[in-house]
N, C-alpha and C. Protein backbone atom coordinates (compact mmCIF):
# COMPACT_ATOMS: atom_id res chain seq x y z
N UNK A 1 150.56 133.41 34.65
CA UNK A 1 150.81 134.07 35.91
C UNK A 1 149.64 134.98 36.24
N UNK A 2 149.28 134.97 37.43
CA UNK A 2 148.39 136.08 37.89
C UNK A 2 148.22 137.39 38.23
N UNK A 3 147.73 137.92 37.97
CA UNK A 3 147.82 139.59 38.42
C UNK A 3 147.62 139.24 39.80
N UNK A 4 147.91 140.76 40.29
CA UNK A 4 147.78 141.03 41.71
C UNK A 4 145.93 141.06 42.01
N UNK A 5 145.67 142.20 40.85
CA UNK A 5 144.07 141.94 40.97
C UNK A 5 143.94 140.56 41.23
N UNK A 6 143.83 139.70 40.25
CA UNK A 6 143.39 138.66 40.25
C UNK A 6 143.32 137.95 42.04
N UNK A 7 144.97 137.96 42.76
CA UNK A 7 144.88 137.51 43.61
C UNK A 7 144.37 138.05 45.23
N UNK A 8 144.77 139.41 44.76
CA UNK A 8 143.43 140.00 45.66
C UNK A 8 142.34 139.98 45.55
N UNK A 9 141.64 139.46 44.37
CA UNK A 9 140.20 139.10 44.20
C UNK A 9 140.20 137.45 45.24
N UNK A 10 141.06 137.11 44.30
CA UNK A 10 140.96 135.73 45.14
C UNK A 10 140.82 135.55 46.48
N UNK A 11 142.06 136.45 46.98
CA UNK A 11 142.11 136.51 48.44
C UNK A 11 140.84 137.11 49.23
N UNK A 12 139.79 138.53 48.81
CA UNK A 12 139.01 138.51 48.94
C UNK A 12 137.52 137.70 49.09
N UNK A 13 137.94 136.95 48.10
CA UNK A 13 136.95 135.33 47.66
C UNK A 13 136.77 134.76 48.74
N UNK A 14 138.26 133.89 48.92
CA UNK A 14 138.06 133.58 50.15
C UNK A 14 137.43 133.68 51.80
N UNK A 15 137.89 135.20 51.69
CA UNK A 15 137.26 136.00 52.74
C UNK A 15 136.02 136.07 53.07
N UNK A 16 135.37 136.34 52.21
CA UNK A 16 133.84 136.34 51.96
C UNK A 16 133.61 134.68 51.91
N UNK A 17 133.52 134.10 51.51
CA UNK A 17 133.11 132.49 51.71
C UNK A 17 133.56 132.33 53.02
N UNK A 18 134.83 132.47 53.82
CA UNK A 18 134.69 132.39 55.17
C UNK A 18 133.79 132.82 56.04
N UNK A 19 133.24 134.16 55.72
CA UNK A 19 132.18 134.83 56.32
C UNK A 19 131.35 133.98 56.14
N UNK A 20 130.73 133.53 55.14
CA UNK A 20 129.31 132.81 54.62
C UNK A 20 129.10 131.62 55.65
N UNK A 21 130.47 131.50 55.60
CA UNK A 21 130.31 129.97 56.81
C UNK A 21 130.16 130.17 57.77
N UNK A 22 130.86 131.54 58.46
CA UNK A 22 130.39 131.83 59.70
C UNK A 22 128.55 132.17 59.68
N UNK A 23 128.18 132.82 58.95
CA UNK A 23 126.93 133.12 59.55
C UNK A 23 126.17 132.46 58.87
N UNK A 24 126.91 131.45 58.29
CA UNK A 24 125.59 129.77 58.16
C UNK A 24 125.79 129.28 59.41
N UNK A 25 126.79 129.25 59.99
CA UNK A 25 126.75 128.70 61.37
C UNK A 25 126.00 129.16 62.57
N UNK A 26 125.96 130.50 62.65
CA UNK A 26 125.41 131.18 62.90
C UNK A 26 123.61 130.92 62.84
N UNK A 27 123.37 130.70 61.81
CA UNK A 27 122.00 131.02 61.01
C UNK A 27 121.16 129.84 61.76
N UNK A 28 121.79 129.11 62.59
CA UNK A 28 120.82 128.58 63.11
C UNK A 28 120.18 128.52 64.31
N UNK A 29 119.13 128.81 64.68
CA UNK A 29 118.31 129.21 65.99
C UNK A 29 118.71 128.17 67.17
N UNK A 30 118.89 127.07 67.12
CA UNK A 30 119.74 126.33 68.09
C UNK A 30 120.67 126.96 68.61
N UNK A 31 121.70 127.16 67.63
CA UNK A 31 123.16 127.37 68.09
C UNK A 31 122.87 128.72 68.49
N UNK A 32 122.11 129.70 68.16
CA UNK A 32 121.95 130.99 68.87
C UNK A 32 121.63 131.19 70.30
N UNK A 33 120.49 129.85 70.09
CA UNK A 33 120.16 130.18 71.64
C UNK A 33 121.34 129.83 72.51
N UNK A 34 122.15 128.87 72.22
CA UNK A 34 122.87 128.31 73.07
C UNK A 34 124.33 129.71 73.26
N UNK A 35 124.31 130.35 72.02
CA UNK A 35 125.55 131.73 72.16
C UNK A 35 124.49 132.47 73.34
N UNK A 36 123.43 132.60 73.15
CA UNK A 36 122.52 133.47 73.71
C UNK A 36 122.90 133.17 75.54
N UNK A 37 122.85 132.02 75.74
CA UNK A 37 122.86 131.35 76.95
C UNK A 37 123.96 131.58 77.60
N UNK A 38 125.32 131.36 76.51
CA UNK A 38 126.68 131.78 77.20
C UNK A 38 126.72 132.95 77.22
N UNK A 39 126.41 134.26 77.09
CA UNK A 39 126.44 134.95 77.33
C UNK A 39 126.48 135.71 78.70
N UNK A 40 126.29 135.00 79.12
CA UNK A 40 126.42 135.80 80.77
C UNK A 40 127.48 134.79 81.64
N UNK A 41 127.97 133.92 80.67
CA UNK A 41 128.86 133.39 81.43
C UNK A 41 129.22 131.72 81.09
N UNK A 42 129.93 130.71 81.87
CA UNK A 42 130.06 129.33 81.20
C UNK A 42 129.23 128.46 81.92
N UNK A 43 129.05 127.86 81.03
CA UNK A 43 127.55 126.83 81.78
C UNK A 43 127.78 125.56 81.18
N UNK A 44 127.37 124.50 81.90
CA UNK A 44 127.24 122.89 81.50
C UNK A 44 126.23 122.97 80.61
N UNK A 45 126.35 121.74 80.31
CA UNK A 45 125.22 120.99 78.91
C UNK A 45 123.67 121.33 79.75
N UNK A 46 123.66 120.27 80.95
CA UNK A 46 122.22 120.81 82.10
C UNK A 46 121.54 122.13 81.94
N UNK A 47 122.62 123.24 81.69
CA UNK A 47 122.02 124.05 82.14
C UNK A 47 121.75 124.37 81.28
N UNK A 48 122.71 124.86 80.09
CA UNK A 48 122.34 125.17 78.73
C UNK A 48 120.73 124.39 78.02
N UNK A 49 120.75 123.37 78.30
CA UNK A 49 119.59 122.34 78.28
C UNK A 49 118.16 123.17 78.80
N UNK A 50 118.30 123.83 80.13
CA UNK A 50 117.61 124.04 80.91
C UNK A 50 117.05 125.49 80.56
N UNK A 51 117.94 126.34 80.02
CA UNK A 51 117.76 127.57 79.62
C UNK A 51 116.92 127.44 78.15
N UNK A 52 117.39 126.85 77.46
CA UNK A 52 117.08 126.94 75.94
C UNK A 52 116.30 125.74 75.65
N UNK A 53 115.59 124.92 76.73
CA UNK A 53 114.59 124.10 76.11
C UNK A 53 115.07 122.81 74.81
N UNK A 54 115.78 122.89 74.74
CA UNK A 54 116.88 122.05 73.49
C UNK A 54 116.71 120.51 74.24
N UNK A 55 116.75 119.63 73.67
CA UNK A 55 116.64 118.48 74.29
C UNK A 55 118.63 118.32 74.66
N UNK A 56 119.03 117.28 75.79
CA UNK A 56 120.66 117.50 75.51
C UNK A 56 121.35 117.10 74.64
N UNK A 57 120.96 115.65 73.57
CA UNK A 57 121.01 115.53 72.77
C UNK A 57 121.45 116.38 71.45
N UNK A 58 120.20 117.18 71.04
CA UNK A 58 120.24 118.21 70.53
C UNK A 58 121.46 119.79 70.76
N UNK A 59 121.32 120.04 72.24
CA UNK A 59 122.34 121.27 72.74
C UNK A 59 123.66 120.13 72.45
N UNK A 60 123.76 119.18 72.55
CA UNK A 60 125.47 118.35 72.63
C UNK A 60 126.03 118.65 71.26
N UNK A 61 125.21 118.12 70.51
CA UNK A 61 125.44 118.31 68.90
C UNK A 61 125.78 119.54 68.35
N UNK A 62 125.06 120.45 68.78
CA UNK A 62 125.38 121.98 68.49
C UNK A 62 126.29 122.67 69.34
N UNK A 63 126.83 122.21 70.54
CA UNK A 63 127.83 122.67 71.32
C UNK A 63 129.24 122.15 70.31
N UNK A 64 128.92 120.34 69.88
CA UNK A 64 130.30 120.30 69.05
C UNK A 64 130.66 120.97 68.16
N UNK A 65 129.34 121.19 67.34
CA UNK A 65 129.37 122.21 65.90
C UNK A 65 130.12 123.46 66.40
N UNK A 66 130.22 124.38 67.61
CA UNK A 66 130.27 125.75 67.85
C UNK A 66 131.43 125.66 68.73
N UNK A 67 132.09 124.26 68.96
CA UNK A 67 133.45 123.79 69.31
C UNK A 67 134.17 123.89 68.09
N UNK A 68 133.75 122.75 67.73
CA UNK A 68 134.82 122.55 66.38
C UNK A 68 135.44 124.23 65.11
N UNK A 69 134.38 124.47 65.67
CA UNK A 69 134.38 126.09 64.57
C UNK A 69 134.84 127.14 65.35
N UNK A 70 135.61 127.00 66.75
CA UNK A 70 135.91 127.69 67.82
C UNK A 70 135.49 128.68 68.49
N UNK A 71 133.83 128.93 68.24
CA UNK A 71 133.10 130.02 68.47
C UNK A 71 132.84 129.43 70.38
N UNK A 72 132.98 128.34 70.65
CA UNK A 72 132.45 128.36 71.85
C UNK A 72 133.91 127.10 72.77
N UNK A 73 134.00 127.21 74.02
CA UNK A 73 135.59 126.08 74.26
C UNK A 73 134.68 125.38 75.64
N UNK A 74 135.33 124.51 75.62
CA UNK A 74 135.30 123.53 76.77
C UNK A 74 135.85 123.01 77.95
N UNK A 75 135.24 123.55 79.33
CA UNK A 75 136.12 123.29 79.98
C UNK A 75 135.92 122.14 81.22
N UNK A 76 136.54 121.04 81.04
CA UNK A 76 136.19 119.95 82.08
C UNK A 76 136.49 120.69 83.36
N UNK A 77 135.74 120.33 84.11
CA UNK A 77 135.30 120.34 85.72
C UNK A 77 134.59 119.29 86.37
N UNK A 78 135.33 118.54 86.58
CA UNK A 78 134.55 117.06 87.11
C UNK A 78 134.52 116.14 85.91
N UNK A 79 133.08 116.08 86.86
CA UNK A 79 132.38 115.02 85.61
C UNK A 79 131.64 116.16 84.58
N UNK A 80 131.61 117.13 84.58
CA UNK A 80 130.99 118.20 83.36
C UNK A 80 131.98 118.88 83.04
N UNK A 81 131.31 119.45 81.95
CA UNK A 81 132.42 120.33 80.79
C UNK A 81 131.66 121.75 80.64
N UNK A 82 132.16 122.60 81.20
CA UNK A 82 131.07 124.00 81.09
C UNK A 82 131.68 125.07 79.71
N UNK A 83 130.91 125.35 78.73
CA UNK A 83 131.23 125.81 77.65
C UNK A 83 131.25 127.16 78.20
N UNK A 84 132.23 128.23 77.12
CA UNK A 84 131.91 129.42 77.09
C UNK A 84 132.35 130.64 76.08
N UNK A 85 131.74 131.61 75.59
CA UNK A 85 132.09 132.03 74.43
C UNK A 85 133.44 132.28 74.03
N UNK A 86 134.15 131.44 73.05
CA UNK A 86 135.52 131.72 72.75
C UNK A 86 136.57 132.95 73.13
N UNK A 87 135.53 133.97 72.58
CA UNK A 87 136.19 135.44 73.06
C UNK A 87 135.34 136.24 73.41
N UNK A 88 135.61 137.76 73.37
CA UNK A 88 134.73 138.70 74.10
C UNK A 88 134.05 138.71 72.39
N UNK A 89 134.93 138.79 71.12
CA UNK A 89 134.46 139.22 69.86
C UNK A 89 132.86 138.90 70.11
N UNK A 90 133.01 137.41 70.23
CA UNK A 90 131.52 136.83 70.07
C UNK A 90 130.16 137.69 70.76
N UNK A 91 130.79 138.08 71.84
CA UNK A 91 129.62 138.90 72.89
C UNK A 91 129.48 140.27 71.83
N UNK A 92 130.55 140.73 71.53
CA UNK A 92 130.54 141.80 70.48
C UNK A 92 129.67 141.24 68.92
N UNK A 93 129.94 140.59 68.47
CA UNK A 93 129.14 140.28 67.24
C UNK A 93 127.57 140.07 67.71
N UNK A 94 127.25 139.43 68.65
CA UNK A 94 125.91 139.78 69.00
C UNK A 94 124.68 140.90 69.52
N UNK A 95 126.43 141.64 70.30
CA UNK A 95 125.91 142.80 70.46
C UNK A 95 125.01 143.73 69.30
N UNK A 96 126.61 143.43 68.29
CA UNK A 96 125.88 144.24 67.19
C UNK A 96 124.96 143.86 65.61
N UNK A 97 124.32 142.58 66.44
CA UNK A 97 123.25 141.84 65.83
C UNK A 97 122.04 142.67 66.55
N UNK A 98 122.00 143.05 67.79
CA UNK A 98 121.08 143.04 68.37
C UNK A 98 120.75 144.67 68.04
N UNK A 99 122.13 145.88 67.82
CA UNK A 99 121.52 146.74 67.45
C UNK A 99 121.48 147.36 66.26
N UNK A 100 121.86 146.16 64.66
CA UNK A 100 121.40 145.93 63.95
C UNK A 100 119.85 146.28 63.57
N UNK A 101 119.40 144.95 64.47
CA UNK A 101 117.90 145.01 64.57
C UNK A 101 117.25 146.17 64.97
N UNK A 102 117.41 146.89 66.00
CA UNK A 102 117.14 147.62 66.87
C UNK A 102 116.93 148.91 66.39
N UNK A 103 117.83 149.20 65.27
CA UNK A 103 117.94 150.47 64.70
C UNK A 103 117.97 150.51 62.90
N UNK A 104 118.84 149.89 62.26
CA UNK A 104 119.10 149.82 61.04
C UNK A 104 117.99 148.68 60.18
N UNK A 105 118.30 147.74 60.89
CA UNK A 105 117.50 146.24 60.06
C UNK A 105 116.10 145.94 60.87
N UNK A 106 115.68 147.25 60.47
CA UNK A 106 114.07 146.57 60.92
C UNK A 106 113.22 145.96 59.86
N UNK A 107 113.21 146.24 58.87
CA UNK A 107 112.95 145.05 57.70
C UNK A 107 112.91 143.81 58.07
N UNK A 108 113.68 143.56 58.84
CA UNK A 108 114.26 141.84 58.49
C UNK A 108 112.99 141.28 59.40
N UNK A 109 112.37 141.54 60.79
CA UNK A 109 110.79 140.98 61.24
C UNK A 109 109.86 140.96 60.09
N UNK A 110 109.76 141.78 59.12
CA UNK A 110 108.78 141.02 57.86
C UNK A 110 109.17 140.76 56.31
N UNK A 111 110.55 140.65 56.73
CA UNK A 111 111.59 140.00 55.21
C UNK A 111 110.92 138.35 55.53
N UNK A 112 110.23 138.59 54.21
CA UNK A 112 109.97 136.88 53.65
C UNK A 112 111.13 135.66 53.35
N UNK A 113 112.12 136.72 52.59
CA UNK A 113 113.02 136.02 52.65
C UNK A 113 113.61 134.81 52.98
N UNK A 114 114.00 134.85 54.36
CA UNK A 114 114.58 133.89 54.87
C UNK A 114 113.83 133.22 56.27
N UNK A 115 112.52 133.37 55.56
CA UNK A 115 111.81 132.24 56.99
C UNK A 115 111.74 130.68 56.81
N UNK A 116 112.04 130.43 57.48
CA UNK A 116 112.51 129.09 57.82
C UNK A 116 111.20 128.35 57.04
């Protein structure tokens, strides 16, 4: 039988590996630009395309990825489907990516780390 530790570790475990997935999902400059893009609002594949230089190909693939993981929804209108950020959270988590950077994580412009 398990302790409680144990399963609050566990349950913690989990937690944290959920995170990991989020900001592997995250972690990629595609799918950013394209959060980046919804940001001011819901936009077709075209435009998203048009903003972020992404071939559509490319933005389609990463729109499913940021569907399927419910960070971004879909909404038919016609013949197009205009995406847009799941919730306000998302505008909030970027927010405070941005003043992350801005103030606390200035390291990270010459962290070797994690350059691509």
């Amino acid at each position: 039988m398990s302790s409680d530790a144990e399963l609050g570790g566990r349950a913690n475990a989990h937690s944290v590996l959920l995170r990991a997935k989020l900001f592997r999902g995250l972690a990629d400059p595609s799918r950013l630009f394209i959060l980046e893009a919804l940001r001011k609002g819901p936009r077709s594949v075209g435009e998203i395309v048009a903003i972020t230089g992404l071939s559509q190909s490319n933005a389609s693939n990463h729109l499913r990825c940021l569907s399927e993981c419910g960070l971004v929804t879909g909404d038919q209108r016609g013949r197009f489907v205009h995406y847009a950020l799941s919730e306000f959270r998302s505008e909030q988590l970027l927010l405070i990516a941005d003043e992350l950077l801005k103030n606390g994580a200035i390291g990270v412009d010459a962290c070797d780390n994690y350059d691509e």
